[in-house]
C-alpha atoms as a PDB file:
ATOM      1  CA  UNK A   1       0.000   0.000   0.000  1.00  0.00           C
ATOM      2  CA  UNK A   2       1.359   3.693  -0.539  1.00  0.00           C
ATOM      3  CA  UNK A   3       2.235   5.479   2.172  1.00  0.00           C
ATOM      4  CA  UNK A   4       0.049   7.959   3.287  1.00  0.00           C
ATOM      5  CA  UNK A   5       1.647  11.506   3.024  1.00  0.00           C
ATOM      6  CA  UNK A   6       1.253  13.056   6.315  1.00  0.00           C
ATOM      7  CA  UNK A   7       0.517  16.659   4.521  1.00  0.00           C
ATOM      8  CA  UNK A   8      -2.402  15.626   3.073  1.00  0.00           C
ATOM      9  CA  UNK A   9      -4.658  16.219   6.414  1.00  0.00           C
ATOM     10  CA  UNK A  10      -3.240  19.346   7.075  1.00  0.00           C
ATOM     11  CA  UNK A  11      -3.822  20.527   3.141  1.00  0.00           C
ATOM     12  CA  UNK A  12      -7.675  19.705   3.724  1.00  0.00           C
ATOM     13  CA  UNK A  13      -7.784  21.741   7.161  1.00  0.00           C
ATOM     14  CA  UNK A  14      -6.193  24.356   5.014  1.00  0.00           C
ATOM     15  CA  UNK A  15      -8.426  24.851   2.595  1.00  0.00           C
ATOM     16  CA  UNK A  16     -11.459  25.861   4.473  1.00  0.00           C
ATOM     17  CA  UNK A  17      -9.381  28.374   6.168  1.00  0.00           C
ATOM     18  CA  UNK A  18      -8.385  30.004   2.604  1.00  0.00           C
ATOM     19  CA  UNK A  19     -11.939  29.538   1.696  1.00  0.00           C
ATOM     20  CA  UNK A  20     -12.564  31.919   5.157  1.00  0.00           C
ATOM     21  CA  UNK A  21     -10.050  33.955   4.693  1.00  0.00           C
ATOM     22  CA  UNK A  22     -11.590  34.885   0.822  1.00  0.00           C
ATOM     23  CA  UNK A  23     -15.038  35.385   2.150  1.00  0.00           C
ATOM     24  CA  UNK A  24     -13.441  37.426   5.146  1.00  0.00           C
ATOM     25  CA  UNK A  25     -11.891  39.978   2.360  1.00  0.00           C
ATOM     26  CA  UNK A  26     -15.152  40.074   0.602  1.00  0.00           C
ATOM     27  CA  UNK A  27     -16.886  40.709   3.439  1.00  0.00           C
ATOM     28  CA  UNK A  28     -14.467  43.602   4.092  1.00  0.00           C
ATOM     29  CA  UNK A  29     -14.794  45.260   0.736  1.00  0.00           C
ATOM     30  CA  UNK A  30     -18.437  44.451   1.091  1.00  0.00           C
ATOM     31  CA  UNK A  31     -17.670  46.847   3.935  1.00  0.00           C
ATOM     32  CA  UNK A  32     -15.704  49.509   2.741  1.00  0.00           C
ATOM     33  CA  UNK A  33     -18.501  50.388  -0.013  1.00  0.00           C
ATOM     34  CA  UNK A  34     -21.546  49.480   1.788  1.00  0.00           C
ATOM     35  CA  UNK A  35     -20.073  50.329   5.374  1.00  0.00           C
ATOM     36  CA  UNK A  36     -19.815  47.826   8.215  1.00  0.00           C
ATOM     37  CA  UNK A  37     -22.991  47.744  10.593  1.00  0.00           C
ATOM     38  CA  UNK A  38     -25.975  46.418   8.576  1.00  0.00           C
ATOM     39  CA  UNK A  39     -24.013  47.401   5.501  1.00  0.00           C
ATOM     40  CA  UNK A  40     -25.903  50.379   4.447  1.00  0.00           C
ATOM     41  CA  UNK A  41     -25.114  51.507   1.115  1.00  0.00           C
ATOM     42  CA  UNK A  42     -23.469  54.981   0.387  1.00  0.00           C
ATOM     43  CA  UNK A  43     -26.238  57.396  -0.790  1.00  0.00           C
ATOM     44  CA  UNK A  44     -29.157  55.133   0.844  1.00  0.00           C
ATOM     45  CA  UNK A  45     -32.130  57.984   2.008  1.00  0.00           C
ATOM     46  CA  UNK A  46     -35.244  56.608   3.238  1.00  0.00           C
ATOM     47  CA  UNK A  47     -36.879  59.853   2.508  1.00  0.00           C
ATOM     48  CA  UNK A  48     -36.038  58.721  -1.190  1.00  0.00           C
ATOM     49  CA  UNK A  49     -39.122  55.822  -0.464  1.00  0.00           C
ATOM     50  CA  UNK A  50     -41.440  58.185  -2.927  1.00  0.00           C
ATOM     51  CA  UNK A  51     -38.667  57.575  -5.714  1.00  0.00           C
ATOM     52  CA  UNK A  52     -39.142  53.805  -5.571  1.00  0.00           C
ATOM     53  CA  UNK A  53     -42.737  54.176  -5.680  1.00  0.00           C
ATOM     54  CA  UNK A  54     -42.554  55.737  -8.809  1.00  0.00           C
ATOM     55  CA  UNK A  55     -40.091  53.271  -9.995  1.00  0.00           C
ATOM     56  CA  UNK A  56     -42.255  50.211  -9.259  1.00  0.00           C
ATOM     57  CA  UNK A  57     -45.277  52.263 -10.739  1.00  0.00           C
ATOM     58  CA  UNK A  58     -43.970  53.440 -14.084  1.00  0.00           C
ATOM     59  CA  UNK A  59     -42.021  50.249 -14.361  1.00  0.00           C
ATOM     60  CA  UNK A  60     -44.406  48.376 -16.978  1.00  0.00           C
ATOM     61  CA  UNK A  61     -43.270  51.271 -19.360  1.00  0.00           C
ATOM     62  CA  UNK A  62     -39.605  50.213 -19.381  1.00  0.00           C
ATOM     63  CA  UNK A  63     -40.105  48.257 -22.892  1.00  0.00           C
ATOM     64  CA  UNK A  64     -38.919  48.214 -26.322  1.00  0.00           C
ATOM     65  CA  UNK A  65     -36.466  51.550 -26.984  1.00  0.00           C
ATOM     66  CA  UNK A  66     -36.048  51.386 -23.002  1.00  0.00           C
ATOM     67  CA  UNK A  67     -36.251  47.921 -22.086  1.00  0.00           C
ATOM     68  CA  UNK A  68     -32.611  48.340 -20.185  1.00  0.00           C
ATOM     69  CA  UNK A  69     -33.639  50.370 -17.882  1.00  0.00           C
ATOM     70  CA  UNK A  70     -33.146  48.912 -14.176  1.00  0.00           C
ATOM     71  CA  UNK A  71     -35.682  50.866 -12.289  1.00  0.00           C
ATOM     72  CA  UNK A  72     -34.707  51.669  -8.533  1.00  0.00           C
ATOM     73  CA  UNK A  73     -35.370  48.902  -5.980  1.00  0.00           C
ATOM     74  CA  UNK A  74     -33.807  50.724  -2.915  1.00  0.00           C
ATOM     75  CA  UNK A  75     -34.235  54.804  -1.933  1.00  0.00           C
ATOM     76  CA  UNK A  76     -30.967  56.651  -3.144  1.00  0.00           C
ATOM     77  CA  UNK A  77     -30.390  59.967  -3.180  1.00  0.00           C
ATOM     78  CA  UNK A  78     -27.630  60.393  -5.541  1.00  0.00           C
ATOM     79  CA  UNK A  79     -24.563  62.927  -4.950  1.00  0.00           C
ATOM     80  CA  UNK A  80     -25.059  67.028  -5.482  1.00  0.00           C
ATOM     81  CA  UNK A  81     -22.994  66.500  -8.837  1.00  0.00           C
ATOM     82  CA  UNK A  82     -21.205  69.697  -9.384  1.00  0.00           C
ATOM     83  CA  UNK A  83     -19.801  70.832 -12.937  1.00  0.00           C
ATOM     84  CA  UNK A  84     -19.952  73.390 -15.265  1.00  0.00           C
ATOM     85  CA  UNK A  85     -22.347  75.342 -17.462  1.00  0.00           C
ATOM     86  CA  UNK A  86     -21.056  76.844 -21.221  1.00  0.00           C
ATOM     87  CA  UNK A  87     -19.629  79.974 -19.187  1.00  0.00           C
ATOM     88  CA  UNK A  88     -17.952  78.109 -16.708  1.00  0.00           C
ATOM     89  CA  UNK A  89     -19.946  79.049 -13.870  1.00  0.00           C
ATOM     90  CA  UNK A  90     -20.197  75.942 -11.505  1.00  0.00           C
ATOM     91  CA  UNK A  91     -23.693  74.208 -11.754  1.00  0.00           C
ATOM     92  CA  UNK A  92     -24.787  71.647  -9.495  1.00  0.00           C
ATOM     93  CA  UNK A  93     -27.532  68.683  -9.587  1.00  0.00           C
ATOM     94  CA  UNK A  94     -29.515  70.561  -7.113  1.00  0.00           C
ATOM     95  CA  UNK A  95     -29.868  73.764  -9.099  1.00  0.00           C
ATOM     96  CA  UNK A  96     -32.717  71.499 -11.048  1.00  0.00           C
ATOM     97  CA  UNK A  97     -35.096  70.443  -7.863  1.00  0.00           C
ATOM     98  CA  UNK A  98     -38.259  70.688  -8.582  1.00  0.00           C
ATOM     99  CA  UNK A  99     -37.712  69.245 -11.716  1.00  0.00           C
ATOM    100  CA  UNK A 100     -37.682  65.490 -13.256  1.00  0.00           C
ATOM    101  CA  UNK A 101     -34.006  65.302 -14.432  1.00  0.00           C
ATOM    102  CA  UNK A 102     -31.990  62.939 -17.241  1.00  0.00           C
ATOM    103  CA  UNK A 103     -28.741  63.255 -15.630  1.00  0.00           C
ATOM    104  CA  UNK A 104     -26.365  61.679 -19.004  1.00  0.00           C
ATOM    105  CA  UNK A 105     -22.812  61.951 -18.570  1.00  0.00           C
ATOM    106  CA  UNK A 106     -21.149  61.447 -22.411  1.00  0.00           C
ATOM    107  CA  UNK A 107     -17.599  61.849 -24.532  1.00  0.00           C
ATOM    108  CA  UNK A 108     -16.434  63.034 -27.676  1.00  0.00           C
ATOM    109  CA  UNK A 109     -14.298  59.611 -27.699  1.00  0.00           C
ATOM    110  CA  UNK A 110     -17.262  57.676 -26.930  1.00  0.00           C
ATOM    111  CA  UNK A 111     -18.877  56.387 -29.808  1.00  0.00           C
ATOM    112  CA  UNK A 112     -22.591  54.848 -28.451  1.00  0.00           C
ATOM    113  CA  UNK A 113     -22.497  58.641 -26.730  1.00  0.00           C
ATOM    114  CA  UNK A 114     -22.032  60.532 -29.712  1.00  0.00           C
ATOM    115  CA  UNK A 115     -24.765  58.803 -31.692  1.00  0.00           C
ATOM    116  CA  UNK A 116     -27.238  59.144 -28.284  1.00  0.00           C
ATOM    117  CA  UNK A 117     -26.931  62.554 -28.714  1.00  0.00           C
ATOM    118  CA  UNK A 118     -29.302  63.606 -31.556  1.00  0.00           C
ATOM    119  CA  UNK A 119     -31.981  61.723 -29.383  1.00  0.00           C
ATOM    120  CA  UNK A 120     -31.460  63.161 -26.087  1.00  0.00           C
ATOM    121  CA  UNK A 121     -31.367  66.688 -28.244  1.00  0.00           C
ATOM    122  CA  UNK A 122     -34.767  65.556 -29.561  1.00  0.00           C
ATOM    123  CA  UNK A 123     -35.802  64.320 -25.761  1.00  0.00           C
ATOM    124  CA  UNK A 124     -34.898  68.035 -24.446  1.00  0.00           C
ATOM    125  CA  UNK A 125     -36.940  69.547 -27.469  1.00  0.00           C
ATOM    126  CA  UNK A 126     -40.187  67.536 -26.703  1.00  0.00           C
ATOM    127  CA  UNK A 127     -39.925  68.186 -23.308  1.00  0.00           C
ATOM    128  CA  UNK A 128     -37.851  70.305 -21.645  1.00  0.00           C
ATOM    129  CA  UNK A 129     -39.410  72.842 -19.730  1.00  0.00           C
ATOM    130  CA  UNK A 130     -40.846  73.500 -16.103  1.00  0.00           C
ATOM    131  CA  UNK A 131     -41.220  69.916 -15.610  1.00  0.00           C
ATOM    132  CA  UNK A 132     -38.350  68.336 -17.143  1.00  0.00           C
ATOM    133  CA  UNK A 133     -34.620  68.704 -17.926  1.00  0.00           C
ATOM    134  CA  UNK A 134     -31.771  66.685 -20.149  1.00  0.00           C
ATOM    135  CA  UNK A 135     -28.607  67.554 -18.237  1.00  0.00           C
ATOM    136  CA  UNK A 136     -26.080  66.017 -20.536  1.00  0.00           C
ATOM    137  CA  UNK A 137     -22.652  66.054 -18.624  1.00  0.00           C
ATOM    138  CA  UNK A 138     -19.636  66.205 -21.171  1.00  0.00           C
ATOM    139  CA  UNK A 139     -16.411  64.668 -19.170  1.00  0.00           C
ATOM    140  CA  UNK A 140     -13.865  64.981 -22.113  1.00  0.00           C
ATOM    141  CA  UNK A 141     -10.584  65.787 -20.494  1.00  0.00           C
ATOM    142  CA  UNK A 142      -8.490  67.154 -22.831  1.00  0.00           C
ATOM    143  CA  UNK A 143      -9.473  69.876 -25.149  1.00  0.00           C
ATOM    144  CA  UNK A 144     -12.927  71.800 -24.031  1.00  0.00           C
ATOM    145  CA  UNK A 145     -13.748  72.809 -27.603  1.00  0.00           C
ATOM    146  CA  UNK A 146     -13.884  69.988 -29.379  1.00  0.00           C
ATOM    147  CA  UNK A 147     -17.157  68.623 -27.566  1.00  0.00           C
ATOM    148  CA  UNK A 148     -18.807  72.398 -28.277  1.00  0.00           C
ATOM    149  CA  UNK A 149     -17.882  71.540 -31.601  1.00  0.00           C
ATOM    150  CA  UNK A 150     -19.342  68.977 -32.264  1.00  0.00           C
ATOM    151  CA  UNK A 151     -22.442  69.841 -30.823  1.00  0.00           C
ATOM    152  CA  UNK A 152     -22.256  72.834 -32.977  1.00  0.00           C
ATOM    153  CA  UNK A 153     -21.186  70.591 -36.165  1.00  0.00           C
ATOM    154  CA  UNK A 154     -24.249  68.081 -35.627  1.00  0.00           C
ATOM    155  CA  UNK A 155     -26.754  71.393 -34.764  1.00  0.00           C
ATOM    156  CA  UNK A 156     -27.403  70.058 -31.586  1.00  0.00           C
ATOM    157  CA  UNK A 157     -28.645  73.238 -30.117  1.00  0.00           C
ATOM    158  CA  UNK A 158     -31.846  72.087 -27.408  1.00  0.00           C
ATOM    159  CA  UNK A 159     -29.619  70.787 -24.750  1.00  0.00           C
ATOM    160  CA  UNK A 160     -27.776  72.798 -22.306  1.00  0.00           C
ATOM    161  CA  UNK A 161     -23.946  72.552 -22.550  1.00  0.00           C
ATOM    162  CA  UNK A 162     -22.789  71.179 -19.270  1.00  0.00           C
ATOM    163  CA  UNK A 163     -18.783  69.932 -19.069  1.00  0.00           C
ATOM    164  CA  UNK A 164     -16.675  68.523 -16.196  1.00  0.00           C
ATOM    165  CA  UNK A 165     -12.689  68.386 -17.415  1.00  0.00           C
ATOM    166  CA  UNK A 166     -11.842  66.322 -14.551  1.00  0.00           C
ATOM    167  CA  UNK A 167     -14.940  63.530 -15.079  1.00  0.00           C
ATOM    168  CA  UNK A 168     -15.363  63.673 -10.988  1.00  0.00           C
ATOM    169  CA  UNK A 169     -19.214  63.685 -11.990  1.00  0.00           C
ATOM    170  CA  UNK A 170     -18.380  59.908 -13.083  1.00  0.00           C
ATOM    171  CA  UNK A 171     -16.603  58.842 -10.513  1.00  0.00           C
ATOM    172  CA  UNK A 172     -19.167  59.823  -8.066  1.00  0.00           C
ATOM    173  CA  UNK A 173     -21.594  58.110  -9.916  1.00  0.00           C
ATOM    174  CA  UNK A 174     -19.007  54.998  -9.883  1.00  0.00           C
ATOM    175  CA  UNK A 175     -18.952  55.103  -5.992  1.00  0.00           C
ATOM    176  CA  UNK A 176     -22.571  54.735  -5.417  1.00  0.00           C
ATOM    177  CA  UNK A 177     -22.944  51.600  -8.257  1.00  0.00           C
ATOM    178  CA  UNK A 178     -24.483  54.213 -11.090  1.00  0.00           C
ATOM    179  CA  UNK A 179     -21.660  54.500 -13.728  1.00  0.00           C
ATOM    180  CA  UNK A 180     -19.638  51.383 -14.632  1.00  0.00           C
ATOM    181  CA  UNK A 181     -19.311  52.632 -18.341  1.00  0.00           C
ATOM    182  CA  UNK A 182     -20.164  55.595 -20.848  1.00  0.00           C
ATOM    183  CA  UNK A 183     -22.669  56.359 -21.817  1.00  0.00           C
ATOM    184  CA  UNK A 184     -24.300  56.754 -18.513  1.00  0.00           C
ATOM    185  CA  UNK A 185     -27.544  57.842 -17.881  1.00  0.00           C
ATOM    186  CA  UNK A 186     -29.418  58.302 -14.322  1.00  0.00           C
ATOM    187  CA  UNK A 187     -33.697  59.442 -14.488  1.00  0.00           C
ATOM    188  CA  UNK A 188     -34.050  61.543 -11.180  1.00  0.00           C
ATOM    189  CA  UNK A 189     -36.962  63.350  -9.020  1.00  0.00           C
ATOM    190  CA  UNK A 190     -37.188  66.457  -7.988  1.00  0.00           C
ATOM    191  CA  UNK A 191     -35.544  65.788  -4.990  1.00  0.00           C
ATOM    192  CA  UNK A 192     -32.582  64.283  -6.624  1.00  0.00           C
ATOM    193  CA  UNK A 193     -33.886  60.519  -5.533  1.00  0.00           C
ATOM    194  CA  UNK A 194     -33.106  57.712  -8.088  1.00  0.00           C
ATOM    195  CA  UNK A 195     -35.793  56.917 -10.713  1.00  0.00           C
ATOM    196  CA  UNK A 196     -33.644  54.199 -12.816  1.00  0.00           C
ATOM    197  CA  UNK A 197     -30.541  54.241 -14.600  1.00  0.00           C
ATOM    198  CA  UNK A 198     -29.329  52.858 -17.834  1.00  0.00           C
ATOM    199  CA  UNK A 199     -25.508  51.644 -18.711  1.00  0.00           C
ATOM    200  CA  UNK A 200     -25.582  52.251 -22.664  1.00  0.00           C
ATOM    201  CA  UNK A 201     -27.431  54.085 -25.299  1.00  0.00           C
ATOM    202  CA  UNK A 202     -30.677  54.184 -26.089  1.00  0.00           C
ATOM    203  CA  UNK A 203     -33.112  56.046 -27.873  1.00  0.00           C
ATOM    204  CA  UNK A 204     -34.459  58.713 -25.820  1.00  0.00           C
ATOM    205  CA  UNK A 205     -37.075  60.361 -28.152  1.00  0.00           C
ATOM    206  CA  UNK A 206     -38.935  57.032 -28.924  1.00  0.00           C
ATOM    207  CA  UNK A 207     -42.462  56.832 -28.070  1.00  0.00           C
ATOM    208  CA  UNK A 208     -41.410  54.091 -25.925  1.00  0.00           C
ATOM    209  CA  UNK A 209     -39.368  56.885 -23.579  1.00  0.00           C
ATOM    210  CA  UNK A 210     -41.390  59.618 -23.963  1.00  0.00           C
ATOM    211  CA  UNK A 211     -44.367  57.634 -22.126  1.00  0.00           C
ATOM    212  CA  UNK A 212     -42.266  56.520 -19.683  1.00  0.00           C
ATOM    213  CA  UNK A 213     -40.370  59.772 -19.192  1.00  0.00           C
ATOM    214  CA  UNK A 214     -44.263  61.450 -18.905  1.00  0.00           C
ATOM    215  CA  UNK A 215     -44.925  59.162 -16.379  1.00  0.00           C
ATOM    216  CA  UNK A 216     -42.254  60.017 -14.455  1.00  0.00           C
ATOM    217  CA  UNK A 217     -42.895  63.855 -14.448  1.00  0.00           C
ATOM    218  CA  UNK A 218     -46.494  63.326 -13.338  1.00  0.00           C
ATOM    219  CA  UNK A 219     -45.020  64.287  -9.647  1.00  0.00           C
ATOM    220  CA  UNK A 220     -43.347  67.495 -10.438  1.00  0.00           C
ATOM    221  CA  UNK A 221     -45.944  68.450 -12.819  1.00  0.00           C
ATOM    222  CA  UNK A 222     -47.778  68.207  -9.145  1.00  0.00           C
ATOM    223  CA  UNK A 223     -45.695  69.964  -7.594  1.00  0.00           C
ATOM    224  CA  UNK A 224     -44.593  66.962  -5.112  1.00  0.00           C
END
C-alpha cells in the first residue's frame, strides 16, 4: 500500500481556512462600499421611499427603446454632482429640484455617446421645460472645444452645454454603483432621488421613452 503523506490532512484543514479567509476579504470590501454595521449603502435615504414608488409604478413602461432600464429597488439619493455650465460658472444637480431630471454623462471619444446625442437633443426639445430637464454632462478631459464643436457641427442646439474636465461627476456616480461605463444615464426626481438608470445608449425620443419619461414627471408636474 502507498504510504500515506502526512501533509495531506493538514492541506484539507487548510483549505477551508483560505476559503474563510476569501469570504473574510469580501466581506471587508463588502464593507468599505456598503459600510460595516448592517451594511448600508453609500447614498441610501429613506426619505427617497417616494422615488421607488414611482419606480415600481412606471415600471411596466420600461419596454422596447427602453427595455434596459433597471428601475430603482432601494431609496438613493444620488450625490449634489457639481460641474460646469457653457460659461464656466459651476452648476450643481440641485440647481434642477423641482424638476424630473436625465442626468447623461457622455464623450467626444465615446462612440454609443455621440450617436445618443441627436436623441437626447430631440428628448430636451419635446420636453424640456418646467417639468423636465436633459442635463447632458460632457467629461472629455483634454481639449474643451472639441465637444462644443461637435455639438455645434451636428446642430445640436436644445440641450444645455454642461462639461466637467476632470470627469469627478463619473466617478461619483461609480462610488454609489451608477456609472460602470459611458454612456451613462441616471432618471431623477425632484428631490434628486433615483428613478432608474441605464448603462448604454438608447433612444431617448422614442415613443417608448417619452411615455415613460411622462410618467415620471407626473409628480413634479404636481408639484410633489
Amino acid at each position: 500500500m502507498p504510504e500515506t503523506s502526512p501533509a495531506r490532512p493538514a492541506a484539507r484543514r487548510r483549505i477551508p481556512l483560505a476559503i474563510g479567509a476569501v469570504v473574510a476579504a469580501g466581506l471587508i470590501g463588502a464593507g468599505a462600499v456598503y459600510g460595516l454595521g448592517g451594511f448600508k449603502r453609500a447614498g441610501s435615504d429613506p426619505t427617497c421611499g417616494k422615488a421607488v414608488d414611482l419606480a415600481r409604478k412606471i415600471a411596466p413602461l420600461a419596454h422596447g427603446e427602453v427595455a434596459a432600464l433597471t428601475m430603482a429597488t432601494a431609496p438613493l439619493r444620488l450625490p449634489d454632482l457639481a460641474f460646469e455650465d457653457a460659461d464656466g460658472k459651476p452648476r450643481k444637480l440641485s440647481d434642477w429640484r423641482g424638476k424630473t431630471v436625465l442626468v447623461n454623462l457622455w464623450a467626444t471619444w465615446c462612440v454609443p455617446c455621440r450617436k445618443e446625442m441627436p436623441a437626447l437633443d430631440n428628448l430636451q426639445a419635446k420636453l424640456g421645460g418646467k417639468d423636465f430637464e436633459v442635463v447632458a454632462v460632457n467629461i472629455d478631459t483634454r481639449d474643451p472645444e472639441k465637444p462644443k464643436n461637435f455639438l455645434k457641427e451636428a446642430n445640436l442646439t436644445r440641450l444645455g452645454y454642461f462639461a466637467d474636465s476632470k470627469a469627478k461627476v463619473f466617478q461619483d456616480l461609480k462610488s454609489i454603483g451608477k456609472a460602470l461605463g459611458m454612456p451613462t444615464s441616471v432618471l431623477v426626481d425632484g428631490q434628486g432621488c433615483e428613478i432608474a438608470n441605464l448603462a448604454g445608449p438608447a433612444e431617448w425620443a422614442s415613443d417608448d421613452a417619452i411615455k415613460l419619461i411622462q410618467a415620471a414627471m407626473e409628480p413634479a408636474k404636481a408639484g410633489f
